[in-house]
N, C-alpha and C. Protein backbone atom coordinates (compact mmCIF):
# COMPACT_ATOMS: atom_id res chain seq x y z
N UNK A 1 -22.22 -14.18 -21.50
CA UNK A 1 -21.91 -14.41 -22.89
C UNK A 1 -22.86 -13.61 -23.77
N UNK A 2 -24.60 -13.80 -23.24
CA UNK A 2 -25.27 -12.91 -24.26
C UNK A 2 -24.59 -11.31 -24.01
N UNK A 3 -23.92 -10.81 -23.52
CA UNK A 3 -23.70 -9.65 -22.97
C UNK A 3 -22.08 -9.38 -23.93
N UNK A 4 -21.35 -9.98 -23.84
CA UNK A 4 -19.70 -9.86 -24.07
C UNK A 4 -20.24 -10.56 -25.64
N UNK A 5 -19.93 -11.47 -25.76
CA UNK A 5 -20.53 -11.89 -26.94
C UNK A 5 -21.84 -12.26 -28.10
N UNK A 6 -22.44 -11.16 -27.82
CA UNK A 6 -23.39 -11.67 -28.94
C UNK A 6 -23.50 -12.61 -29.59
N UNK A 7 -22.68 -12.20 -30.82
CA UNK A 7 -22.67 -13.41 -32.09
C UNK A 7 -22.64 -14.87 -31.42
N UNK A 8 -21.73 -15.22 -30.56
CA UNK A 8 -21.14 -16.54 -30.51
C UNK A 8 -22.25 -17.02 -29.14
N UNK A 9 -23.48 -15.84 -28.92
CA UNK A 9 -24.45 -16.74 -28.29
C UNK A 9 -25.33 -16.98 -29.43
N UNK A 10 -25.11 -16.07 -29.83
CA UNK A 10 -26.55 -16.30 -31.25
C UNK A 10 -26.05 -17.51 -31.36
N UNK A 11 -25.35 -17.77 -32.37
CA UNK A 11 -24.60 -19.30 -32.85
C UNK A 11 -25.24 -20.41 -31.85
N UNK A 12 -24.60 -20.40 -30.37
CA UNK A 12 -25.29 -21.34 -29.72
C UNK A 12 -26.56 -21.77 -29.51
N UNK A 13 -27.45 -20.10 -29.52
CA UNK A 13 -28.55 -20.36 -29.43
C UNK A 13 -29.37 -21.48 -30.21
N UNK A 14 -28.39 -21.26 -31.57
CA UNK A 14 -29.27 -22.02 -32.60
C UNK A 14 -29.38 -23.75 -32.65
N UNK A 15 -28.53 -24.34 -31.62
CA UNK A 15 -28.39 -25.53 -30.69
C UNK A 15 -28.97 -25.87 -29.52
N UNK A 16 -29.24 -24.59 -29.08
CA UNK A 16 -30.38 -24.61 -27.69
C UNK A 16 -30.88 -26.07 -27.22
N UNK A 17 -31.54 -26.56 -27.97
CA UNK A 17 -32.58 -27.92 -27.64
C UNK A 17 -31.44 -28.90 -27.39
N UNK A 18 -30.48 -29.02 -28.66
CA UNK A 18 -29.52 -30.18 -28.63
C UNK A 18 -28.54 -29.98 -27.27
N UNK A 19 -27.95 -29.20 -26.66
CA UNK A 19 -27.19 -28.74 -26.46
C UNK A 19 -27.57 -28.89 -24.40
N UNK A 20 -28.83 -28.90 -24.74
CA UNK A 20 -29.51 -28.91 -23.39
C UNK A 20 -30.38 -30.76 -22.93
N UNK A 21 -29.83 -31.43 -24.47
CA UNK A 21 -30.12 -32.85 -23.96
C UNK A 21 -28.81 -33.74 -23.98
N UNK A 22 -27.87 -32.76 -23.90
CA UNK A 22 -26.60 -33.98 -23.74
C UNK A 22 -26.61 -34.49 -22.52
N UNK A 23 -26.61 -35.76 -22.49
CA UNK A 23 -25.97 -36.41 -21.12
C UNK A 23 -25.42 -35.76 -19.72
N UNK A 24 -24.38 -35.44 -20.34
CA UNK A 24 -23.41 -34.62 -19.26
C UNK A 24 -23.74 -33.64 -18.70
N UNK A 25 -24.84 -32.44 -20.06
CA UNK A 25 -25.76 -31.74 -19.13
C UNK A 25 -26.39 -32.63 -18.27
N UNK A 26 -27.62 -32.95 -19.03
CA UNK A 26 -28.58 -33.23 -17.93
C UNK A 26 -28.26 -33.86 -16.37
N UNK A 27 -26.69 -34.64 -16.52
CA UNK A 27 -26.79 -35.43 -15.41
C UNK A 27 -25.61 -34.66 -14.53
N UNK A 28 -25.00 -33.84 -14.96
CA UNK A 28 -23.90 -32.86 -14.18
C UNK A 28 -23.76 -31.21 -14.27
N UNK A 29 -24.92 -30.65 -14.91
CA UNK A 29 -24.58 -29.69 -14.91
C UNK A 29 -26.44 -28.78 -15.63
N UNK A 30 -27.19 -29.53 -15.25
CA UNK A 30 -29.14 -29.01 -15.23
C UNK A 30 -28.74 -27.78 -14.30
N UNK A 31 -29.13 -26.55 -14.78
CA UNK A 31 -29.30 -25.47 -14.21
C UNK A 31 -27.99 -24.57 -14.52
N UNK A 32 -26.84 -24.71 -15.32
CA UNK A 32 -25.99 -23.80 -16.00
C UNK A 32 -26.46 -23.24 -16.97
N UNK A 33 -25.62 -22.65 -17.49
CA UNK A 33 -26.09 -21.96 -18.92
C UNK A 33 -26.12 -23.18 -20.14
N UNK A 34 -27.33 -23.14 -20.85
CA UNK A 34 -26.99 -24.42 -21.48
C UNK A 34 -25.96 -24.64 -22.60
N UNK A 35 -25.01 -23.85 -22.86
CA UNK A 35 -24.11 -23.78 -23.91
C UNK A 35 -22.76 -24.06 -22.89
N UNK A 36 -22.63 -24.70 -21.71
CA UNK A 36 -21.37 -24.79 -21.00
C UNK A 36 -20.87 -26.05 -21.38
N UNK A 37 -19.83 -25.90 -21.21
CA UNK A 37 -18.50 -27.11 -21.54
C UNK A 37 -18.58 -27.68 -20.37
N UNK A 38 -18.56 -29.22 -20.78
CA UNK A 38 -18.16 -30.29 -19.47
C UNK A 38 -17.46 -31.10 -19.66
N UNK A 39 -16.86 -31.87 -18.89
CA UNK A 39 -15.77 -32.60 -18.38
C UNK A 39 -14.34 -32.38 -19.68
N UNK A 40 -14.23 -30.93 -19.51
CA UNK A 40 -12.69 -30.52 -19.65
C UNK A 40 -12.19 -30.33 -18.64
N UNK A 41 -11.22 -30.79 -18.64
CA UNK A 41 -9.94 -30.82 -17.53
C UNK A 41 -8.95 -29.66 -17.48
N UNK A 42 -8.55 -29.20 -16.49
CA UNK A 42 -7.40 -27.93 -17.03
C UNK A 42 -6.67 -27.96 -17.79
N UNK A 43 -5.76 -29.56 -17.54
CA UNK A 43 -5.34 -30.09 -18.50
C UNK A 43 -5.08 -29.78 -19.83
N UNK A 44 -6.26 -29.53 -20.20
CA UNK A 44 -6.41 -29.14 -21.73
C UNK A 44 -6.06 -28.19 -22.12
N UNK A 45 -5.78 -27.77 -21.47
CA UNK A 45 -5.75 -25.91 -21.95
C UNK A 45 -4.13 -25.57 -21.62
N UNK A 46 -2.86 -26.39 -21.36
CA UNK A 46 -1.56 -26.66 -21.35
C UNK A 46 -0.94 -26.11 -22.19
N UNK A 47 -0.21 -25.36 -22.20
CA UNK A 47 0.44 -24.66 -23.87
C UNK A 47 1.24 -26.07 -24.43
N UNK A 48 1.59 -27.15 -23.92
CA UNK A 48 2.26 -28.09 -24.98
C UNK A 48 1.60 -29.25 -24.28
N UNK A 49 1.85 -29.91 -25.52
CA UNK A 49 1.13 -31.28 -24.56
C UNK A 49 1.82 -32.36 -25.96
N UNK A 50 2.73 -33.42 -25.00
CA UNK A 50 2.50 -34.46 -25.73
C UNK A 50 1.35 -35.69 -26.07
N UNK A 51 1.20 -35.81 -27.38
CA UNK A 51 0.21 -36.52 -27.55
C UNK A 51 0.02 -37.69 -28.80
N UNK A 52 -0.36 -38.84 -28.38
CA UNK A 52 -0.31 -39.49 -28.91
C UNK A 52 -1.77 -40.74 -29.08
N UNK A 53 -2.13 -41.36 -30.33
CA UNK A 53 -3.21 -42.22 -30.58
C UNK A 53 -3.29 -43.30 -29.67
N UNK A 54 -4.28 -43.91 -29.32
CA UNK A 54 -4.62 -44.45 -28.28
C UNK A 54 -4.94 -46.15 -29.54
N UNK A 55 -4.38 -45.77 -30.81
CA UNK A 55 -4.72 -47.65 -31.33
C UNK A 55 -3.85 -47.21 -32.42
N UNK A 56 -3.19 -48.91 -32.78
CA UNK A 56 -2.08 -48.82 -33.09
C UNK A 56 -1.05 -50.02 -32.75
N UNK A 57 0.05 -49.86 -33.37
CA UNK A 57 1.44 -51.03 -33.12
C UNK A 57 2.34 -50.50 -32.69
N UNK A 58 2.51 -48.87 -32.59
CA UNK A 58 3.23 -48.17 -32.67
C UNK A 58 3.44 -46.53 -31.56
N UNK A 59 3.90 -46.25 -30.60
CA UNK A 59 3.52 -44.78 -30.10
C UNK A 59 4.04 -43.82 -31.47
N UNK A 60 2.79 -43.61 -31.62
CA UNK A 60 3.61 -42.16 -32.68
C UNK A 60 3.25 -40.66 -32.06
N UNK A 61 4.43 -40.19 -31.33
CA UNK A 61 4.02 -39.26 -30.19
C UNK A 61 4.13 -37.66 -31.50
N UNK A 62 3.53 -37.06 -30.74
CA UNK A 62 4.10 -35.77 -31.27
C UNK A 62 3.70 -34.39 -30.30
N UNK A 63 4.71 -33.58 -30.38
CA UNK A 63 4.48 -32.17 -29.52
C UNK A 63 3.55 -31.37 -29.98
N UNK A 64 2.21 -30.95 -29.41
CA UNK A 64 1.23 -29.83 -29.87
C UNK A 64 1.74 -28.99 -29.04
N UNK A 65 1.78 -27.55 -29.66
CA UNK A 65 2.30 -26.61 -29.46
C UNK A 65 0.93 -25.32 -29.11
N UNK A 66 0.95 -24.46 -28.69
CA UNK A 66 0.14 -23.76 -29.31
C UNK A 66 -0.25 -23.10 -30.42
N UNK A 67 -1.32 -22.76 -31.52
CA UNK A 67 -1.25 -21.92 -33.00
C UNK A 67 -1.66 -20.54 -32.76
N UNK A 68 -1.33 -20.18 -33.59
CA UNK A 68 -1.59 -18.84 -33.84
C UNK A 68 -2.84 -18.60 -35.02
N UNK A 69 -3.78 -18.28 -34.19
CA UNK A 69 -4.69 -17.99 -35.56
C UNK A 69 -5.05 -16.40 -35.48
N UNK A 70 -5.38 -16.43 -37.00
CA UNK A 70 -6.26 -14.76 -37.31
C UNK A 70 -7.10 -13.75 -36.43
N UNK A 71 -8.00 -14.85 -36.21
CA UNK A 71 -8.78 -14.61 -35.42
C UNK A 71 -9.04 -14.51 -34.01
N UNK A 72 -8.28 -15.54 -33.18
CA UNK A 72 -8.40 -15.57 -31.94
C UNK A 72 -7.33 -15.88 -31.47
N UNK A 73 -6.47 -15.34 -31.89
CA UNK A 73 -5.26 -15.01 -31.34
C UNK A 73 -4.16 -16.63 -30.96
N UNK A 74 -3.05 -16.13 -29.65
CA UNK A 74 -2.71 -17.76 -29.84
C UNK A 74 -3.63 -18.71 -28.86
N UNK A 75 -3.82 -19.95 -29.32
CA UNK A 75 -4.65 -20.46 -28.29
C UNK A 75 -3.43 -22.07 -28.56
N UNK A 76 -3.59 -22.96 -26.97
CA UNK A 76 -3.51 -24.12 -27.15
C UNK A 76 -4.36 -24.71 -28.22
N UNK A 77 -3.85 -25.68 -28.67
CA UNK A 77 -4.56 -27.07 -29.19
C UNK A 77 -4.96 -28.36 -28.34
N UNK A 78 -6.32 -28.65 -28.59
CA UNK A 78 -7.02 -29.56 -27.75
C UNK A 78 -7.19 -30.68 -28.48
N UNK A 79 -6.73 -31.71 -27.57
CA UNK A 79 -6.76 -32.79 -28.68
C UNK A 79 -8.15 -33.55 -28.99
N UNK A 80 -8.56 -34.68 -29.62
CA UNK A 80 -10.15 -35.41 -28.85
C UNK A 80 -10.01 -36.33 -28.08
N UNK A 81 -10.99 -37.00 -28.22
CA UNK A 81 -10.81 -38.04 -27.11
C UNK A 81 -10.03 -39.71 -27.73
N UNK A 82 -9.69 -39.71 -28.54
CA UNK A 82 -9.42 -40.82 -29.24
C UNK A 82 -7.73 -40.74 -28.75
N UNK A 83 -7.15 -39.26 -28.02
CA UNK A 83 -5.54 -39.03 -28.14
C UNK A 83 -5.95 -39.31 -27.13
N UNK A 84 -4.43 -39.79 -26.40
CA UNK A 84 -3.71 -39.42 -25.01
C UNK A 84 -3.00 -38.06 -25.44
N UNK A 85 -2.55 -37.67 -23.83
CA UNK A 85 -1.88 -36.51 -24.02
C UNK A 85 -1.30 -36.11 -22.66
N UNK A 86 -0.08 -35.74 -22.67
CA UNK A 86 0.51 -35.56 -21.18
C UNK A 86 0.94 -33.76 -21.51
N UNK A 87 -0.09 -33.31 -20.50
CA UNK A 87 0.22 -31.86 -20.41
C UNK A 87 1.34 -31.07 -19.72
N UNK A 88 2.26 -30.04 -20.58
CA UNK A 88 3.43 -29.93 -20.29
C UNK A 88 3.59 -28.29 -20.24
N UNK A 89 4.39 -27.52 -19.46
CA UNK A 89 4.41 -26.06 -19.47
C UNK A 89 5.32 -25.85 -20.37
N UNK A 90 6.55 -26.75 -20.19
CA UNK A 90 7.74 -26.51 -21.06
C UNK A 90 8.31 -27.02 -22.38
N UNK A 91 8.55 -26.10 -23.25
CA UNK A 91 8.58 -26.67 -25.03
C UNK A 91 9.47 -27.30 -24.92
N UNK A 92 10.87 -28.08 -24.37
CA UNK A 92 12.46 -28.33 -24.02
C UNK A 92 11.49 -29.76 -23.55
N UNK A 93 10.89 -29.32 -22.90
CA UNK A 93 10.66 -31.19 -21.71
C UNK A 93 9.36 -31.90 -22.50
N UNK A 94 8.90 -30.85 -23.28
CA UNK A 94 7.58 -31.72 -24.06
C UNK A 94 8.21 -32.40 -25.43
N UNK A 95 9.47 -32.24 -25.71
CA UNK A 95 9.95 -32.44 -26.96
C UNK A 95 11.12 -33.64 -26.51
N UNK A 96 11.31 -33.02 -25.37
CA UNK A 96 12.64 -34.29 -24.61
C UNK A 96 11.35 -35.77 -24.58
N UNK A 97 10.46 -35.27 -23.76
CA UNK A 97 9.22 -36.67 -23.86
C UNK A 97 9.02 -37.50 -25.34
N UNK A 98 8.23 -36.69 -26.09
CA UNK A 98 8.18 -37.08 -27.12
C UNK A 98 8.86 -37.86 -27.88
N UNK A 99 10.91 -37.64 -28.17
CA UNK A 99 11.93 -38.45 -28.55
C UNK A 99 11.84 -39.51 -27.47
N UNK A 100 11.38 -39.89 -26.07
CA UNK A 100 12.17 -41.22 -25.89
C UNK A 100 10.89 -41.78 -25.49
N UNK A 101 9.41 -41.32 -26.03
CA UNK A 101 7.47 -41.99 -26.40
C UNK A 101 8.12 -42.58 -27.71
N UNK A 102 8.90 -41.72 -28.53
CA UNK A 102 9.17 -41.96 -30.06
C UNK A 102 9.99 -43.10 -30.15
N UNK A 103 11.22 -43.66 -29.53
CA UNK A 103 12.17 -44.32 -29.67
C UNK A 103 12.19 -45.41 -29.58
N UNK A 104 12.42 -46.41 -30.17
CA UNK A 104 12.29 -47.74 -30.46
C UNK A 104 12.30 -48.26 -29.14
N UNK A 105 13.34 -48.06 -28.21
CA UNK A 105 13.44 -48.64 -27.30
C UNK A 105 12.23 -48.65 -26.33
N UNK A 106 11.48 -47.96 -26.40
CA UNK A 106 9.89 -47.80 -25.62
C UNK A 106 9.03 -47.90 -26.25
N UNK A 107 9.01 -48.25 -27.59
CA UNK A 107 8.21 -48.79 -28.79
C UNK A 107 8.04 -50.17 -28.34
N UNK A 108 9.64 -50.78 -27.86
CA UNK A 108 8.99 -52.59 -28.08
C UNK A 108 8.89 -52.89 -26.59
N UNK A 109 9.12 -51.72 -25.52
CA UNK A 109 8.71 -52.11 -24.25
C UNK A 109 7.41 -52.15 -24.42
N UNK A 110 6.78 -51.08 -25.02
CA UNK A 110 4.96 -50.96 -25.04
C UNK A 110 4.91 -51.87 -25.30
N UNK A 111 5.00 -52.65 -26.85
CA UNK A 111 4.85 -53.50 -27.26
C UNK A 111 4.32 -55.09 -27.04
N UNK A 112 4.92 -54.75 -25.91
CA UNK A 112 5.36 -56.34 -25.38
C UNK A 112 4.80 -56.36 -24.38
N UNK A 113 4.02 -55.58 -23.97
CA UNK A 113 2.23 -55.62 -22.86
C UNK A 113 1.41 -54.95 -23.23
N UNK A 114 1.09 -54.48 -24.44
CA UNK A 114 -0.17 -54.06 -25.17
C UNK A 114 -0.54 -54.73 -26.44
N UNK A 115 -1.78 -54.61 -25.94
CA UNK A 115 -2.64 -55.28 -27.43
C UNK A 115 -2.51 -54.68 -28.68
N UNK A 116 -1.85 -55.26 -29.33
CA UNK A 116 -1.25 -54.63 -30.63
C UNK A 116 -2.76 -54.18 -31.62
N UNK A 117 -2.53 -52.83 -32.07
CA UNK A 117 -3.97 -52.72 -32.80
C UNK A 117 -5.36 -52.51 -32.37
N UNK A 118 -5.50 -52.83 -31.14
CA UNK A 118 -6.66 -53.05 -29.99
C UNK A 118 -6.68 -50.80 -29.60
N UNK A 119 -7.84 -50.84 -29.45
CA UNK A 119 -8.34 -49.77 -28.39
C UNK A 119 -7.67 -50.01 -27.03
N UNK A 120 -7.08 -50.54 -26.45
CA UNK A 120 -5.73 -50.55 -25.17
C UNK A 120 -4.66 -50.54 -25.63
N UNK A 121 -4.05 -50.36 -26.82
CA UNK A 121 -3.16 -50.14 -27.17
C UNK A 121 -2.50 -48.36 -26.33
N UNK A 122 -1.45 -48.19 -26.00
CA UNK A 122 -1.06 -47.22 -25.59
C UNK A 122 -1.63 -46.24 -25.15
N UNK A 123 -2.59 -47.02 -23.74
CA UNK A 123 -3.33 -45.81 -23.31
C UNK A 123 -2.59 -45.17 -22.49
N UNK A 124 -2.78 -44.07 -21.47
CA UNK A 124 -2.29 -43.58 -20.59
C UNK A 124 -1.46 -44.44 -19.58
N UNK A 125 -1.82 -45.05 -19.21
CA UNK A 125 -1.75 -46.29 -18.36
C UNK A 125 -0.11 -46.93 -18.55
N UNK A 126 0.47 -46.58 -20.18
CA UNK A 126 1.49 -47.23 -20.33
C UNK A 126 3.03 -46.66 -19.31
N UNK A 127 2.43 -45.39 -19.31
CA UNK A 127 3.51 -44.48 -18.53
C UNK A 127 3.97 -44.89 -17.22
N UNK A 128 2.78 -45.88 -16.80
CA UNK A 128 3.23 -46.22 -15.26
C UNK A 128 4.55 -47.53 -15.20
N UNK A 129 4.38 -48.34 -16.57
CA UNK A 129 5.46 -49.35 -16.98
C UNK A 129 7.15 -48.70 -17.22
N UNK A 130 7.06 -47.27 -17.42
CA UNK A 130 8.22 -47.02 -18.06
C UNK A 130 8.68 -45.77 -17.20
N UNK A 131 10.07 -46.45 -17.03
CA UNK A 131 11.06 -45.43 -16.49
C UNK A 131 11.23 -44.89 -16.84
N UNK A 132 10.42 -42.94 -16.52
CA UNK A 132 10.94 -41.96 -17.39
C UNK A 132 11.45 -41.05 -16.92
N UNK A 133 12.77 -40.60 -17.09
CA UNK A 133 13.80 -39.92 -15.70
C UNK A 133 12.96 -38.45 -16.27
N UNK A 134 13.00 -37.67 -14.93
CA UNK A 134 12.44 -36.34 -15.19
C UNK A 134 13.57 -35.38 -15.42
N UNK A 135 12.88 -34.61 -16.24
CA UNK A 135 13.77 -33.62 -17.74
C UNK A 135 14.19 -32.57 -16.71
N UNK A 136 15.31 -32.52 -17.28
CA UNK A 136 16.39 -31.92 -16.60
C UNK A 136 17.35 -31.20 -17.55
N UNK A 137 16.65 -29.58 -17.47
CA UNK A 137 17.57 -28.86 -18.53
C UNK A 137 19.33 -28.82 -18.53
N UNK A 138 20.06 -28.71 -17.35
CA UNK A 138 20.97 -29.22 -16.94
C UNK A 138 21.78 -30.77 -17.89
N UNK A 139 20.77 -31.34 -18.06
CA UNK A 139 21.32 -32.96 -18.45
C UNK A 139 21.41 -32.90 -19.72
N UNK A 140 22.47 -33.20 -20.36
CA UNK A 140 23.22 -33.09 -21.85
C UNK A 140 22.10 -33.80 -22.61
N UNK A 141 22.15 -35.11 -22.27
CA UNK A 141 21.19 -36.16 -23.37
C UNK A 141 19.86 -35.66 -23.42
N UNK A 142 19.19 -34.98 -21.98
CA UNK A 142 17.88 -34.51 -22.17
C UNK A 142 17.90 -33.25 -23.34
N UNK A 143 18.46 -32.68 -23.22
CA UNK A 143 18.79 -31.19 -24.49
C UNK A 143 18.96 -31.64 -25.35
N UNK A 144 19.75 -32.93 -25.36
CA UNK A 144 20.10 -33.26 -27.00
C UNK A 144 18.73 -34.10 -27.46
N UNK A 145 17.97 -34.59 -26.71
CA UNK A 145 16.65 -35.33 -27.00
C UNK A 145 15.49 -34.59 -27.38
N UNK A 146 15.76 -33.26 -26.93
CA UNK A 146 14.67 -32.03 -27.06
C UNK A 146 14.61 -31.55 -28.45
N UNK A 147 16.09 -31.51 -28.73
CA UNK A 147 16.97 -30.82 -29.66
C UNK A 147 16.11 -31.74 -30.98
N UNK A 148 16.41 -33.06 -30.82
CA UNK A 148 16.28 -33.87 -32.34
C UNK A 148 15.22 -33.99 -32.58
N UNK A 149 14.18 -34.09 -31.49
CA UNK A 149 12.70 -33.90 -31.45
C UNK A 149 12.27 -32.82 -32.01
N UNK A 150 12.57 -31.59 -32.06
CA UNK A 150 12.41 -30.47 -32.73
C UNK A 150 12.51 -30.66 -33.92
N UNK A 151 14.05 -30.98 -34.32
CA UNK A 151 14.79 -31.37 -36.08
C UNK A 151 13.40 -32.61 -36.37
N UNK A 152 13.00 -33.85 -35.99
CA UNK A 152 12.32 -34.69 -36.25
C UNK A 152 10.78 -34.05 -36.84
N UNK A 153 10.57 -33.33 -36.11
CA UNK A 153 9.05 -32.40 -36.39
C UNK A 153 9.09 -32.14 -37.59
N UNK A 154 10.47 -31.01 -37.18
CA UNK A 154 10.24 -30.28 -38.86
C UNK A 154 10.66 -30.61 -40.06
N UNK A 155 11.33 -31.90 -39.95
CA UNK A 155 11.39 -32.91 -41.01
C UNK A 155 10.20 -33.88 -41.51
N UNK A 156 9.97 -34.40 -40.48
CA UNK A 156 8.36 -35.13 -40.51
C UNK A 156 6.99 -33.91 -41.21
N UNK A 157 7.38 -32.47 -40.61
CA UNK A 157 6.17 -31.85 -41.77
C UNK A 157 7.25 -31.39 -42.86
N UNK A 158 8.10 -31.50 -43.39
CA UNK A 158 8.75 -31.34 -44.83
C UNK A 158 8.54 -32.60 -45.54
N UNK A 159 8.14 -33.88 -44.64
CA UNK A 159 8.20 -35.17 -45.39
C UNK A 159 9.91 -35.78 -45.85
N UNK A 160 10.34 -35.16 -45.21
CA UNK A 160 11.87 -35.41 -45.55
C UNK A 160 12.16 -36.70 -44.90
N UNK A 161 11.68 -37.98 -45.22
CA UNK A 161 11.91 -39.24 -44.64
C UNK A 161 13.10 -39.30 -44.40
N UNK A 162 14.07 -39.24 -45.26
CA UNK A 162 16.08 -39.61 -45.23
C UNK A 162 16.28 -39.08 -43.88
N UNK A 163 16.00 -37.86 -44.42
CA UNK A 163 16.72 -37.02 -42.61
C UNK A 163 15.75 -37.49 -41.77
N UNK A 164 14.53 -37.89 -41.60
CA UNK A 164 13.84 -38.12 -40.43
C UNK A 164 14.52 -39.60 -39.82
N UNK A 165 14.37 -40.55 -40.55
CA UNK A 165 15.19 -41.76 -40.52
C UNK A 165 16.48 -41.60 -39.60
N UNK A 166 17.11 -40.73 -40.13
CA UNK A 166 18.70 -40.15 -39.44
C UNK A 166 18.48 -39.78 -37.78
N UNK A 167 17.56 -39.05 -38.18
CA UNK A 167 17.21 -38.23 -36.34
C UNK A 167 16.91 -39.52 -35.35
N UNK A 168 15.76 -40.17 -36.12
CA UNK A 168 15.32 -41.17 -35.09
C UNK A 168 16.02 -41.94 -34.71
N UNK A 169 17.48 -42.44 -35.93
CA UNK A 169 18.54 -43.51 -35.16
C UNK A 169 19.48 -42.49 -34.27
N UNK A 170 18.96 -41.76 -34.34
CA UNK A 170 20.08 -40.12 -33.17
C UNK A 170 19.50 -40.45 -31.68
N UNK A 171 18.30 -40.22 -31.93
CA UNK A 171 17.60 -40.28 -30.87
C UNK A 171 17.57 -41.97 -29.95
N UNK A 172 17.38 -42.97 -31.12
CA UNK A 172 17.37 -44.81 -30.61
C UNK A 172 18.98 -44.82 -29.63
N UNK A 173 20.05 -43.88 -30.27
CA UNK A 173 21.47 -43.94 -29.98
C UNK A 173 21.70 -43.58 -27.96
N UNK A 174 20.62 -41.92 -28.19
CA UNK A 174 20.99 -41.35 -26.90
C UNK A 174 20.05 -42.17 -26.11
N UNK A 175 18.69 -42.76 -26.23
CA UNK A 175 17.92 -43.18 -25.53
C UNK A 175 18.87 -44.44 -25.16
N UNK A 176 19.30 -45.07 -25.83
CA UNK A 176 20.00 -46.41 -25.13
C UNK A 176 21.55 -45.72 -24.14
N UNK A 177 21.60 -44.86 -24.72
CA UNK A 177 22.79 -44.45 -23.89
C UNK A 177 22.16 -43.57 -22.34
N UNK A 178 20.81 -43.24 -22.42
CA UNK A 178 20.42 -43.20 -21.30
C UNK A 178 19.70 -43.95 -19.91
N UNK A 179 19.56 -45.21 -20.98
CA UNK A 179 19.35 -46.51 -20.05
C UNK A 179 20.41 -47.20 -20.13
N UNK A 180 21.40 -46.80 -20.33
CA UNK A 180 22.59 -47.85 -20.45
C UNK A 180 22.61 -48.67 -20.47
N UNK A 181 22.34 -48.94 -22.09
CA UNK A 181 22.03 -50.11 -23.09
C UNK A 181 23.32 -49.96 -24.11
N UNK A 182 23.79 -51.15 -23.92
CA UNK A 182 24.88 -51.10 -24.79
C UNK A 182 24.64 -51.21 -26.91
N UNK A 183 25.21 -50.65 -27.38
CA UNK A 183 25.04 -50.78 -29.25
C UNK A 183 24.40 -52.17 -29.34
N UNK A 184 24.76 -53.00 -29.24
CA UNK A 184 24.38 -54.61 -29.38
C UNK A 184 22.87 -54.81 -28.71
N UNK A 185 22.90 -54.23 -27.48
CA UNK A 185 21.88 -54.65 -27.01
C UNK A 185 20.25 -54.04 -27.66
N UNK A 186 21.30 -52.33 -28.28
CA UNK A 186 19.64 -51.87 -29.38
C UNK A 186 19.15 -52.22 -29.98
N UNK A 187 20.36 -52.88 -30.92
CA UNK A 187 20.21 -53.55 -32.29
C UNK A 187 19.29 -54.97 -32.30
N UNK A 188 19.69 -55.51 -31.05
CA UNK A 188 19.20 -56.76 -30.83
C UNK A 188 17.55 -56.20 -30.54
N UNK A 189 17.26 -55.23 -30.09
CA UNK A 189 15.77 -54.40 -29.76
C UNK A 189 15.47 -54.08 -30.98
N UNK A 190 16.23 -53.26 -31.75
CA UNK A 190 15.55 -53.04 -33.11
C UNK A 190 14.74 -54.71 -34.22
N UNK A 191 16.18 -55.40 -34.01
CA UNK A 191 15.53 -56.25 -35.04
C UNK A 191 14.26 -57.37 -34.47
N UNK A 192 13.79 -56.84 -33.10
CA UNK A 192 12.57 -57.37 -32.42
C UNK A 192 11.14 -56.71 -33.01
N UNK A 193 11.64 -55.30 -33.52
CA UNK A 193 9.93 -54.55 -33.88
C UNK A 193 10.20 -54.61 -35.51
């Protein structure tokens, strides 16, 4: 790094002391360079990743994508530690996830074994409760789940509540039609959350 990058050792340098009494150094990694990263996972570095808050009443999932910046070109987005996040290669299956993390119908399954509001609220852990058929470009409802998840995004950053409202009962519609849940039986789910 002092070699390839200058500047961005200088920078570190100027952390030196701090940087060399973190924890994680001292107890996993005494004798690296003291400006190294620890306990990132490959994980992280996923071009999409669904991700969502770990407290709460609610999964409010959303697709990170990778950005494009000025400077350093495109890079993933890393979330902190406060998100979950399920790392994904494909923009189609990270967006298919997201609509049925998003959908009522796995809203009041969470619901109804997590501590509402609590730090266990929707940790990782919830995924092992819920049947989640694997995305299958092939499968109509998965495309069409990808599809509204996309429209949902870019309504949700326009703030366009009306149409977002619309998508999500699009999405509550195909998700029950993919657990084959009959109209009655959603409704009767909706007016539970």
């Amino acid at each position: 790094m002092k070699i390839k990058y200058p500047k961005t050792y200088g920078y570190f340098t100027k952390f030196k002391k701090i940087l060399l009494q973190r924890s994680a150094y001292t107890l996993l990694r005494k004798g690296h360079p003291f400006y190294i990263m620890v306990d990132i996972h490959k994980d992280s570095f996923a071009p999409f990743k669904v991700a969502w808050k770990r407290m709460g009443s609610e999964i409010e999932a959303a697709v990170l994508s990778p950005t494009d910046d000025k400077n350093i070109g495109k890079k993933p987005l890393i979330p902190q530690e406060t998100i979950s996040f399920i790392p994904l290669e494909n923009e189609d299956e990270a967006h298919y996830l997201c609509a049925l993390l998003n959908s009522t119908e796995v809203t009041a399954l969470v619901q109804s074994f997590s501590q509402l509001g609590g730090k266990s609220f929707a940790t990782p852990s919830i995924l092992d409760q819920i049947k989640i058929p694997k995305f299958n470009a092939e499968n109509k409802i998965h495309t069409k789940l990808a599809e509204l998840s996309k429209k949902a995004h870019d309504y949700a950053e326009k703030d366009d509540k009306k149409a977002l409202s619309q998508i999500e009962n699009e999405i509550d519609e195909l998700v029950a039609e993919l657990y084959g849940l009959s109209s009655t039986e959603l409704q009767k789910i909706k007016e539970q959350i």
